[in-house]
N, C-alpha and C. Protein backbone atom coordinates (compact mmCIF):
# COMPACT_ATOMS: atom_id res chain seq x y z
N UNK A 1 188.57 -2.18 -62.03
CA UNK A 1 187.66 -1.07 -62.11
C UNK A 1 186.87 -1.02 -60.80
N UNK A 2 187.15 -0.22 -59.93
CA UNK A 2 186.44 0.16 -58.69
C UNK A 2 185.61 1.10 -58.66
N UNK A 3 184.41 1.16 -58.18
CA UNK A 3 183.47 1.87 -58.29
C UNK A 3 182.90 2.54 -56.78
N UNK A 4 183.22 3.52 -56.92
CA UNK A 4 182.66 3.76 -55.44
C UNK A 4 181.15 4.25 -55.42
N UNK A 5 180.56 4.62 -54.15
CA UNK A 5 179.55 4.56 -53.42
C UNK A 5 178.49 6.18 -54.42
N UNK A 6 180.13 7.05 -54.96
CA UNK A 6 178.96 8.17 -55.79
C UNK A 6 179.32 7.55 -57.13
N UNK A 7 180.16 7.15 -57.76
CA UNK A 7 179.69 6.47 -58.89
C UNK A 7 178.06 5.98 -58.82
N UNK A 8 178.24 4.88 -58.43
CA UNK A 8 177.19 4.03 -57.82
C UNK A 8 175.48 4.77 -58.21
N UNK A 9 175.81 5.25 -57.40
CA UNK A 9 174.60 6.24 -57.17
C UNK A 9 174.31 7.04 -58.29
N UNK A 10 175.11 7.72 -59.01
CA UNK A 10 174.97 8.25 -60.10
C UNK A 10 174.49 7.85 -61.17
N UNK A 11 175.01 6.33 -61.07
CA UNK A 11 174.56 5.48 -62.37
C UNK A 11 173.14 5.00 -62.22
N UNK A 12 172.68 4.66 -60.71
CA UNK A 12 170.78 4.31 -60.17
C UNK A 12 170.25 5.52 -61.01
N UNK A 13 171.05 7.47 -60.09
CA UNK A 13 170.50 8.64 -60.63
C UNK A 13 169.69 8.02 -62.07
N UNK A 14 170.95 8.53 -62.99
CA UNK A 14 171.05 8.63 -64.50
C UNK A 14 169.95 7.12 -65.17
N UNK A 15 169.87 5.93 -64.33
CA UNK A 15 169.08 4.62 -64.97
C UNK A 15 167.36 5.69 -64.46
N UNK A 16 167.26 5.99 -63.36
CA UNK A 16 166.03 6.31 -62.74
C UNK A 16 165.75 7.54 -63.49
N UNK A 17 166.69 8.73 -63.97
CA UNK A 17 165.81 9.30 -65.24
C UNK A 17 165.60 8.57 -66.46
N UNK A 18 166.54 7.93 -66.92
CA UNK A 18 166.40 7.00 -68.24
C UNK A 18 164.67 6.11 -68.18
N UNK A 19 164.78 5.40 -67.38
CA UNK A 19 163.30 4.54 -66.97
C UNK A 19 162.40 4.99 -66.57
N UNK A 20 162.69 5.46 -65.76
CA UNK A 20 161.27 6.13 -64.66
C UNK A 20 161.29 4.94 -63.42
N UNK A 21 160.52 5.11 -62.51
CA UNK A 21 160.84 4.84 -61.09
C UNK A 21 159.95 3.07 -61.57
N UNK A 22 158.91 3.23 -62.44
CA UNK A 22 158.09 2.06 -62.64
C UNK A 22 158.80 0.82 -63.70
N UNK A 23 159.47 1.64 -63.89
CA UNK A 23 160.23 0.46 -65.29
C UNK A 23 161.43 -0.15 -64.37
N UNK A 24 161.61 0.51 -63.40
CA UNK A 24 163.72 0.26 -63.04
C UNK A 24 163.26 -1.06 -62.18
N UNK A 25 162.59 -1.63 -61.25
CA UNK A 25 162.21 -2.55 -60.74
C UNK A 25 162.12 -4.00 -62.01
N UNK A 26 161.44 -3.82 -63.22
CA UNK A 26 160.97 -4.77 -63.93
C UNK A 26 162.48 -4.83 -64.14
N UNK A 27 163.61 -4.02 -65.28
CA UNK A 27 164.66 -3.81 -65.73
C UNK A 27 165.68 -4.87 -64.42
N UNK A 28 165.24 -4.70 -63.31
CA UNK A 28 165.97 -5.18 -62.71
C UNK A 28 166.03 -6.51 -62.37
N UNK A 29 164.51 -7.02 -62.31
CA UNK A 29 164.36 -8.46 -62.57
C UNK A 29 164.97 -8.97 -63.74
N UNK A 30 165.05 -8.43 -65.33
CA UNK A 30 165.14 -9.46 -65.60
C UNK A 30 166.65 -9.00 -65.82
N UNK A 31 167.30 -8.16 -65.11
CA UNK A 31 168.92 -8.66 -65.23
C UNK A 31 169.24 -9.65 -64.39
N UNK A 32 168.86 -9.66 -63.25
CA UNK A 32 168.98 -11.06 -62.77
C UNK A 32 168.71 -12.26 -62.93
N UNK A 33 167.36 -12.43 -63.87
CA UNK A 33 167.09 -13.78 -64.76
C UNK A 33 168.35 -14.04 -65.61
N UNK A 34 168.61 -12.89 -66.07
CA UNK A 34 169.49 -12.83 -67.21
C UNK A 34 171.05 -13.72 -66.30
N UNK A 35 171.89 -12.80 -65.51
CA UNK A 35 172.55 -13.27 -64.67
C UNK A 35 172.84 -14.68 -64.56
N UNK A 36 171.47 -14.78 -64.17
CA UNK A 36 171.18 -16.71 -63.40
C UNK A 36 171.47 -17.83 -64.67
N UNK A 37 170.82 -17.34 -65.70
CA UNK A 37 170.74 -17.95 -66.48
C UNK A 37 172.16 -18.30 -67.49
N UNK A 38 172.92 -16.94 -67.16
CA UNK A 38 174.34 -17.22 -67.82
C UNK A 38 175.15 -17.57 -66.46
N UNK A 39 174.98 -17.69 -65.69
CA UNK A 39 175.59 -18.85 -64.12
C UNK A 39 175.62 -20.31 -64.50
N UNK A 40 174.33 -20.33 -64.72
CA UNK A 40 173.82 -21.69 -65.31
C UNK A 40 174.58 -22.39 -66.16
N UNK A 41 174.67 -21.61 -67.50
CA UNK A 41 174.98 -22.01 -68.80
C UNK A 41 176.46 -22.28 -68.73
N UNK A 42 177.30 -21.21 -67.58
CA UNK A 42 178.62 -21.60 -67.59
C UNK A 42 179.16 -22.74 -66.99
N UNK A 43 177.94 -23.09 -65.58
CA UNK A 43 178.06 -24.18 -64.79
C UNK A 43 178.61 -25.39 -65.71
N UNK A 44 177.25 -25.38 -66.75
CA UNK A 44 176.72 -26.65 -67.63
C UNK A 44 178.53 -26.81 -68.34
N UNK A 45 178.66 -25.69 -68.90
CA UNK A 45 180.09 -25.94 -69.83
C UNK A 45 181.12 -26.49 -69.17
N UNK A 46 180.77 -25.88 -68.12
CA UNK A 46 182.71 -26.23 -66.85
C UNK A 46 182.24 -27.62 -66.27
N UNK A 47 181.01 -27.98 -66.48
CA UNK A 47 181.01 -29.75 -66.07
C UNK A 47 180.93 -30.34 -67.05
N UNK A 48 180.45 -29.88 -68.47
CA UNK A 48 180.92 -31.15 -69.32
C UNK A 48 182.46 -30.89 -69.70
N UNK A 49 183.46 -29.46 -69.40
CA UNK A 49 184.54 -29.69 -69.49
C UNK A 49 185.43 -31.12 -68.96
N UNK A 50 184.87 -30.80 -67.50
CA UNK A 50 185.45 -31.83 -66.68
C UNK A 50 185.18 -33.05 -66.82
N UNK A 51 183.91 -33.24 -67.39
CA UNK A 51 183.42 -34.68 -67.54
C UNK A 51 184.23 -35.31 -68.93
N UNK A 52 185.06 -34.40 -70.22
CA UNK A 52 185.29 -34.64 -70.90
C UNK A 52 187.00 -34.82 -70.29
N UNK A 53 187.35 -33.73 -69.58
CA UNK A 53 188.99 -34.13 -68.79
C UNK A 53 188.94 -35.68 -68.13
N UNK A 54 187.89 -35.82 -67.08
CA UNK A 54 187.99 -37.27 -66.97
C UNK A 54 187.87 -38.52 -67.74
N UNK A 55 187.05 -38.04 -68.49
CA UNK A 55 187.11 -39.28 -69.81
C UNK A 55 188.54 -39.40 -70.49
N UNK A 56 189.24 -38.56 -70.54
CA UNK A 56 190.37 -38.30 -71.41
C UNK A 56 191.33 -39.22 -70.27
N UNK A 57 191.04 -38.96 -69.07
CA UNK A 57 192.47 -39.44 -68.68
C UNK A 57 192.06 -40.87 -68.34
N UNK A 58 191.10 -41.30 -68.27
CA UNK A 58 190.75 -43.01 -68.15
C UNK A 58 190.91 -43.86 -69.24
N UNK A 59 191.09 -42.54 -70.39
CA UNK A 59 191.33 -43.69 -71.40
C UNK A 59 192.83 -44.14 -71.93
């Protein structure tokens, strides 16, 4: 799914009537908390994956 440059824009358009110019800033923080926080959570899984692959093969 490629999105070009007026997609793009259309979708800020259409969020910036939806919100208003004062809400789209906050909205935007916390998608990126949000983001970080599921980065995180996947990190955590894919190292106790591995930590559980290495246990497996030492034993």
């Amino acid at each position: 799914m490629n999105l070009g440059f007026g997609e793009i824009m259309l979708i800020v358009f259409v969020a910036l009537l939806l919100f208003g110019p004062k809400k789209l800033p906050e909205l935007g923080k916390a998608a990126g908390k949000t983001l970080r926080e599921f980065k995180r959570a996947t990190k955590g899984l894919m190292d106790d994956e591995e930590d559980t692959a290495t246990t497996k093969k030492e034993q």
